[in-house]
Protein backbone atom coordinates (compact mmCIF):
# COMPACT_ATOMS: atom_id res chain seq x y z
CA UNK A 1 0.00 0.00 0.00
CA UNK A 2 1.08 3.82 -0.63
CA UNK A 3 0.89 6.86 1.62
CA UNK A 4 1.71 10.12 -0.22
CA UNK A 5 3.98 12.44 1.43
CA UNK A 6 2.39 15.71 2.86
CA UNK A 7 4.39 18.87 1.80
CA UNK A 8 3.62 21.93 3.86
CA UNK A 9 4.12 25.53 2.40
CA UNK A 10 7.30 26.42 4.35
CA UNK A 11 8.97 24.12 2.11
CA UNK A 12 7.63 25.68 -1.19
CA UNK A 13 8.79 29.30 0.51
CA UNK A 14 12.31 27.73 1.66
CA UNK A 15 12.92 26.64 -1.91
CA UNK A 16 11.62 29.93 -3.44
CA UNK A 17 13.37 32.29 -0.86
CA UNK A 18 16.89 30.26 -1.62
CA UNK A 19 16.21 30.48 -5.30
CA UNK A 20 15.16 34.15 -5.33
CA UNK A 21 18.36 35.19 -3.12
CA UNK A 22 20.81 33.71 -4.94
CA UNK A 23 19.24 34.74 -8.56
CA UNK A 24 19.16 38.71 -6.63
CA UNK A 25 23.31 38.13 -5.43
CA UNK A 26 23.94 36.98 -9.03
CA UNK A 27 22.35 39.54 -11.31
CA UNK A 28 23.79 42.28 -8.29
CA UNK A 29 27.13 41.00 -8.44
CA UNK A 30 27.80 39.29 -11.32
CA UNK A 31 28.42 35.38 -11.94
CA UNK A 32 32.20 36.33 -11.82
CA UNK A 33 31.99 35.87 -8.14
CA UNK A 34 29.28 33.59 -7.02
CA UNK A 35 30.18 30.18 -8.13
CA UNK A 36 30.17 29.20 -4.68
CA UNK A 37 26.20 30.87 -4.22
CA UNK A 38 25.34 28.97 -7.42
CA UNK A 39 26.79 25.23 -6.30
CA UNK A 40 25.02 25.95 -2.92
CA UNK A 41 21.65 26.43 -4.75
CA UNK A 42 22.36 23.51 -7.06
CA UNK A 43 23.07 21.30 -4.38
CA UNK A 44 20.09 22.33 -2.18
CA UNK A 45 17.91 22.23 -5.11
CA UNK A 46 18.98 18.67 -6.11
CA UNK A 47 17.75 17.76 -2.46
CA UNK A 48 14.29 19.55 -2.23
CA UNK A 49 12.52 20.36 -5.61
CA UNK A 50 12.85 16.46 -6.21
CA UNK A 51 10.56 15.65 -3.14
CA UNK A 52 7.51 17.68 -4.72
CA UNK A 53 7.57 14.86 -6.88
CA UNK A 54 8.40 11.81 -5.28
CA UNK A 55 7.56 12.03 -1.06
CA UNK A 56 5.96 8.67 -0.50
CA UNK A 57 6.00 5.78 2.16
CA UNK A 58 5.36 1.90 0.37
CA UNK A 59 4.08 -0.42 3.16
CA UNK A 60 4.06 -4.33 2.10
CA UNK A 61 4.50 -7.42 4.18
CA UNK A 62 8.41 -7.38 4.22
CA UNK A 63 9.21 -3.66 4.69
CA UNK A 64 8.51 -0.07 4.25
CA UNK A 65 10.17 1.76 1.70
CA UNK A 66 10.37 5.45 1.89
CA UNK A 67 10.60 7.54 -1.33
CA UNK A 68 12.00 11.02 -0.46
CA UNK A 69 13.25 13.07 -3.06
CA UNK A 70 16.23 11.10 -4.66
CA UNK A 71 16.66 9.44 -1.15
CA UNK A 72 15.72 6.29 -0.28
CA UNK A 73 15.04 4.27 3.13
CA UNK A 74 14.25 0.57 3.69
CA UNK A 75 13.05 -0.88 6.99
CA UNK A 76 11.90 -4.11 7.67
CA UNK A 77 8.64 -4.35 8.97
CA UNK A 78 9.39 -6.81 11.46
CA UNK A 79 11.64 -5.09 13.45
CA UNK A 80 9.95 -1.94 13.70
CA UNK A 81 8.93 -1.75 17.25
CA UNK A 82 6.64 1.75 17.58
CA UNK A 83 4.83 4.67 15.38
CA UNK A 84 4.79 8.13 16.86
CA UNK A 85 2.61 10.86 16.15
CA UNK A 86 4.88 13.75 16.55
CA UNK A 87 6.20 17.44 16.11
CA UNK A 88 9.66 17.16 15.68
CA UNK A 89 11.81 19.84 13.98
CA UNK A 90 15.01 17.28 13.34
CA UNK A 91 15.98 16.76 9.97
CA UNK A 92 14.08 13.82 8.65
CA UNK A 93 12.25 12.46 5.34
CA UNK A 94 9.37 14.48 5.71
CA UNK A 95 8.45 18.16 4.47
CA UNK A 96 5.96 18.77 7.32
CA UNK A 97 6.35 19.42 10.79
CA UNK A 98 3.42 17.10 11.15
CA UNK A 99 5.30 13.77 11.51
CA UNK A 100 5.08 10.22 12.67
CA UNK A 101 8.21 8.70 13.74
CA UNK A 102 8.95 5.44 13.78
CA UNK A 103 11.01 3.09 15.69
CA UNK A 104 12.81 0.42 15.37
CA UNK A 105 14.90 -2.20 16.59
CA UNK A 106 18.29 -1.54 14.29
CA UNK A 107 18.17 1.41 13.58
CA UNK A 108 17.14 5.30 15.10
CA UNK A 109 13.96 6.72 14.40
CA UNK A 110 12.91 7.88 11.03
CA UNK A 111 10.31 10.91 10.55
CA UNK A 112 7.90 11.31 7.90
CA UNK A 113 5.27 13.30 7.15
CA UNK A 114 1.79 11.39 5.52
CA UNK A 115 -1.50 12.82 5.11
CA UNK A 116 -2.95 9.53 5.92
CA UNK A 117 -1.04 8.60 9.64
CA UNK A 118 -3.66 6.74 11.28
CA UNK A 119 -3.84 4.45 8.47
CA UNK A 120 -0.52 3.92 7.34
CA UNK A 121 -0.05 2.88 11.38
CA UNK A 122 -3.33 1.08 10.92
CA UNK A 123 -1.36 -1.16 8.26
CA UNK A 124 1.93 -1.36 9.77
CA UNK A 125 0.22 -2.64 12.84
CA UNK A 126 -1.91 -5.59 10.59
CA UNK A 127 1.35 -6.72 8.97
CA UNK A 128 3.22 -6.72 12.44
CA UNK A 129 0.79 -6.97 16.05
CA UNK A 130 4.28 -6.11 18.16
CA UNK A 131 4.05 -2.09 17.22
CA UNK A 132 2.71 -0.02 19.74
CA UNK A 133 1.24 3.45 18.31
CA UNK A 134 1.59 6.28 20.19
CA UNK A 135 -0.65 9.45 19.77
């Protein structure tokens, strides 16, 4: 099953302020001396403008896949031990501060953000009845 990836509008207005200030410092200063602006902004746009179009969490019986941007995270769903509804400003896989974190055995918490979190741990929870959700 899929979950699509919520995107607030902080990150639309990050990516937009970062594009706008380094297109003002270029045309004010000239591209003589802003190679270092420019690889910033290509760098920071290689990590955000890709998750508008691929910010999604894949739940089957084996393990949960999570699509962010051109990152990718597997975790088994077997050793995930809890999902928790949270609002956590860490750096994570999710473009919301609206985000369910979840736990488990291996490895630290991961964060994402879903539109649908009651039902995505509705379905984790059917595939494995040792996850405790947290509200």
């Amino acid at each position: 099953m899929t979950f699509k990836g919520k995107i607030d509008i902080w990150w639309y207005v990050v990516i937009a302020l970062l594009n706008g200030v380094t297109l003002g410092i270029t045309l004010n200063v000239g591209f003589t001396t802003v190679w270092g602006y420019l690889i910033l902004l290509v760098l920071v746009d290689l990590y955000s403008i890709p998750v508008l179009f691929r910010n999604e969490v894949i739940v089957d019986k084996k393990q949960v896949v999570i699509h962010f941007g051109l990152l990718t995270k597997t975790l088994p769903t077997q050793e995930i031990t809890s999902i928790r509804k949270m609002k956590n400003y860490s750096a994570s896989f999710a473009a919301s501060f609206d985000r369910v974190g979840i736990e488990s055995k291996r490895m630290s918490t991961v964060f994402v953000a879903l539109y649908e979190n009651r039902e995505f741990a509705n379905e984790l929870m059917k595939l494995n009845k040792k996850i405790k959700y947290v509200i």
